[in-house]
Each structure stands twice: as C-alpha cells, then as structure tokens.
Protein backbone atom coordinates (compact mmCIF):
# COMPACT_ATOMS: atom_id res chain seq x y z
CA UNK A 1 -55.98 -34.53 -134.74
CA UNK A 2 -56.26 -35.62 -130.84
CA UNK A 3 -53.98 -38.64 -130.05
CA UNK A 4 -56.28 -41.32 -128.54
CA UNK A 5 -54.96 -42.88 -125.02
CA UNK A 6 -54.16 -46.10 -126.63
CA UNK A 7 -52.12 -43.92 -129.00
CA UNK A 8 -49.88 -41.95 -126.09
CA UNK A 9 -49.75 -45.17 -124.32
CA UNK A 10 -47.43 -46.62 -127.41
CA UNK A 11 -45.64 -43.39 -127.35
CA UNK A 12 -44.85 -43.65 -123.07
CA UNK A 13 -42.32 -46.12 -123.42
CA UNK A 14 -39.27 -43.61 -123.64
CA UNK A 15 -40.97 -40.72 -121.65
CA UNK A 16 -40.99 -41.00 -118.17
CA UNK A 17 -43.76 -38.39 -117.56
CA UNK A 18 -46.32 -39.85 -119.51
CA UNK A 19 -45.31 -43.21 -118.27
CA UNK A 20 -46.01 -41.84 -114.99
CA UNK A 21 -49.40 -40.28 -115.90
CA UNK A 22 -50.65 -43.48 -116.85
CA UNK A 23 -49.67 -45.16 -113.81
CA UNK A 24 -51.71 -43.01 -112.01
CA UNK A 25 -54.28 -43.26 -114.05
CA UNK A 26 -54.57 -46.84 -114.01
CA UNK A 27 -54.45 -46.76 -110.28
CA UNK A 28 -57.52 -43.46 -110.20
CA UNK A 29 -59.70 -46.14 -113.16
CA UNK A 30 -59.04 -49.21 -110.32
CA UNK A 31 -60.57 -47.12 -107.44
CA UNK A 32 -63.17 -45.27 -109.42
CA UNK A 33 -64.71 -48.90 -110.58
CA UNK A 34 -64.30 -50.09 -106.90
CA UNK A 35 -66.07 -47.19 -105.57
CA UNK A 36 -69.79 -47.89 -106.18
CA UNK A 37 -69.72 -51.54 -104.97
CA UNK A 38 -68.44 -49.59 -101.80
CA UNK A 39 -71.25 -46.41 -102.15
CA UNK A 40 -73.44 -49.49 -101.92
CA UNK A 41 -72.55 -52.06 -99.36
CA UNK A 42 -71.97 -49.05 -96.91
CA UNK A 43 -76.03 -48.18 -97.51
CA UNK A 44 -77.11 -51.92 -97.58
CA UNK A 45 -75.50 -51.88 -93.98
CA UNK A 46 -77.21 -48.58 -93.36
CA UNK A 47 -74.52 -46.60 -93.29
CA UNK A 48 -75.49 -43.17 -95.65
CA UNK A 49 -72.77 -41.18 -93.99
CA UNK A 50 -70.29 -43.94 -95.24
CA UNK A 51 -72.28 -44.38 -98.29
CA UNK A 52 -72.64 -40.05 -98.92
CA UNK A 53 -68.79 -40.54 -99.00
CA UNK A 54 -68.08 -43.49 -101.38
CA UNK A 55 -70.31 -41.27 -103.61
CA UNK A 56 -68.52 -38.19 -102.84
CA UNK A 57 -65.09 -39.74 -103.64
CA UNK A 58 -66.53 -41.68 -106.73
CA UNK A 59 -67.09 -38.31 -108.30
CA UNK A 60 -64.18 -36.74 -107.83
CA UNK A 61 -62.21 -39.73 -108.77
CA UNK A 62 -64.11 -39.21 -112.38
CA UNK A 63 -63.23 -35.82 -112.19
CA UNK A 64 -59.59 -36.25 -111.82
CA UNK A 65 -59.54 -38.89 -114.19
CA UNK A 66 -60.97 -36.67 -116.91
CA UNK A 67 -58.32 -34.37 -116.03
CA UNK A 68 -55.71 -36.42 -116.05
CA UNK A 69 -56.42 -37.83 -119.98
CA UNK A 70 -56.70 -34.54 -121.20
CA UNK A 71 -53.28 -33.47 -119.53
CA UNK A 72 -51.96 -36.68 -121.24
CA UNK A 73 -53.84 -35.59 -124.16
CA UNK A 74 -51.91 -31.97 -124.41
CA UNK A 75 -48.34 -33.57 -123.95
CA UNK A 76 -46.78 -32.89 -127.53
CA UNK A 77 -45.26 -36.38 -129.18
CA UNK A 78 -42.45 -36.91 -129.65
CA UNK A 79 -40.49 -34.86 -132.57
CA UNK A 80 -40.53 -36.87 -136.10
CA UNK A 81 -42.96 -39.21 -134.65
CA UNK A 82 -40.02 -41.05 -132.82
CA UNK A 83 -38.84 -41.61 -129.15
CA UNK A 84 -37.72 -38.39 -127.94
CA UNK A 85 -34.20 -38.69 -126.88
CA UNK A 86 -32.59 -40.77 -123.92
CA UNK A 87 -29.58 -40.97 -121.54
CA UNK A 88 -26.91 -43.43 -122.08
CA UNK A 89 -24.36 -42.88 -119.72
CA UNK A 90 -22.98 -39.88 -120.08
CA UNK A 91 -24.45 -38.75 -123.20
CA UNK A 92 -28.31 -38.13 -124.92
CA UNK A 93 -29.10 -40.88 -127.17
CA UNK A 94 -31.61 -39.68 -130.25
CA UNK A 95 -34.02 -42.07 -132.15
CA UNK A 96 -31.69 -42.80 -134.81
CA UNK A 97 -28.86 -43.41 -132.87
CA UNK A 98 -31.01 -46.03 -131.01
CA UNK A 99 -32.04 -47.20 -134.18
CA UNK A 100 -28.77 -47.73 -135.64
CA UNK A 101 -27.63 -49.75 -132.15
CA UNK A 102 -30.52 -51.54 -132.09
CA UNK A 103 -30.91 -52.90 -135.57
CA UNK A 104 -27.24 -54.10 -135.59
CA UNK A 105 -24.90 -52.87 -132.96
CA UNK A 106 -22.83 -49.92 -132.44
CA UNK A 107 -19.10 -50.31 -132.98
CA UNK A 108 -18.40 -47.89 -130.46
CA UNK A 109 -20.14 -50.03 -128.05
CA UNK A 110 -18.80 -53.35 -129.51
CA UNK A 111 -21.36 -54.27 -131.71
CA UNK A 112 -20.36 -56.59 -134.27
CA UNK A 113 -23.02 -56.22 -137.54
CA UNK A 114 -21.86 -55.48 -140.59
CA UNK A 115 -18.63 -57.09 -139.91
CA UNK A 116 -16.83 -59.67 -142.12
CA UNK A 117 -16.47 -62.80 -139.54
C-alpha cells in the first residue's frame, strides 16, 4: 500500500535523505503558493513578460513538486518497520540497540537502569 507523506515524514527522522527531500520540498510548496500572487501583481502593473514568467515558473514548480513526492514515495522504509540503522562513533547502531539505550541506558555507555542503587 503507498505510504502517505505524513507517513514518510514520521519515518525521516533517522534518514538523512528523506529528511533532505522534505526540506526541499517544503521550500518548492513555499514558492509554488507565492508564485501566483507574483503571476498577478506583475500583470496588474502591466508587466505580461514578468507575469508570462511567474506563470512559467509556477508550473514547473508543480511539476517538480509532483516529482519530488513520488521519489519520496518509492524510498523503501525502513526494514521491520524501525529506524534503519545509525552511526555512533565508531560503530552502526540498529533499532534495537537504540531501543535498549534509550529505554534504560547502556552499561557500556554508563547507563545505570536495571541496577540495584
């Protein structure tokens, strides 16, 4: 079933590409809603070339931005429906690992749950 945007948007917080992808789509959805005010005050002032242009770039804005959700679209979740796996200094950290540190320290990394005080 496709993932919705709201749906690869939860799943961007440990993946830098599709963090990245929504950056710039956020940025392409803030122009793209910007542009026809522009199209329009350029023709109020009687400028169509200016105008012709706003229009121009409105489209193409839609264009990429249709582009750009399916490519976030086609970008595979992560495996076992958890955060795919992250550096830690010098070594990859995998979802359960990060859950175990997480929900009550690591002893290796001086965590302190489970421990008699």
């Amino acid at each position: 079933m496709p993932r919705s945007v709201e749906e690869i948007r939860a799943e961007q917080t440990e993946s830098a590409t599709l963090r990245n992808l929504s950056a710039v789509l956020d940025a392409k959805l803030t122009l793209a809603s910007r542009l026809g005010l522009y199209e329009f005050e350029a023709g109020e002032e009687g400028l169509a070339d200016c105008s012709e242009a706003f229009r121009m770039l409105g489209r193409s804005e839609r264009r990429q931005i249709r582009e750009l959700i399916n490519l976030m679209c086609s970008v595979p979740p992560p495996e076992g429906g958890g955060a795919p796996p992250r550096r830690t200094g010098n070594r990859l950290e995998t979802g359960p690992e990060r859950a175990r540190r997480t929900a009550g320290g690591d002893r290796a990394e001086g965590g302190t749950a489970g421990r008699a005080a």
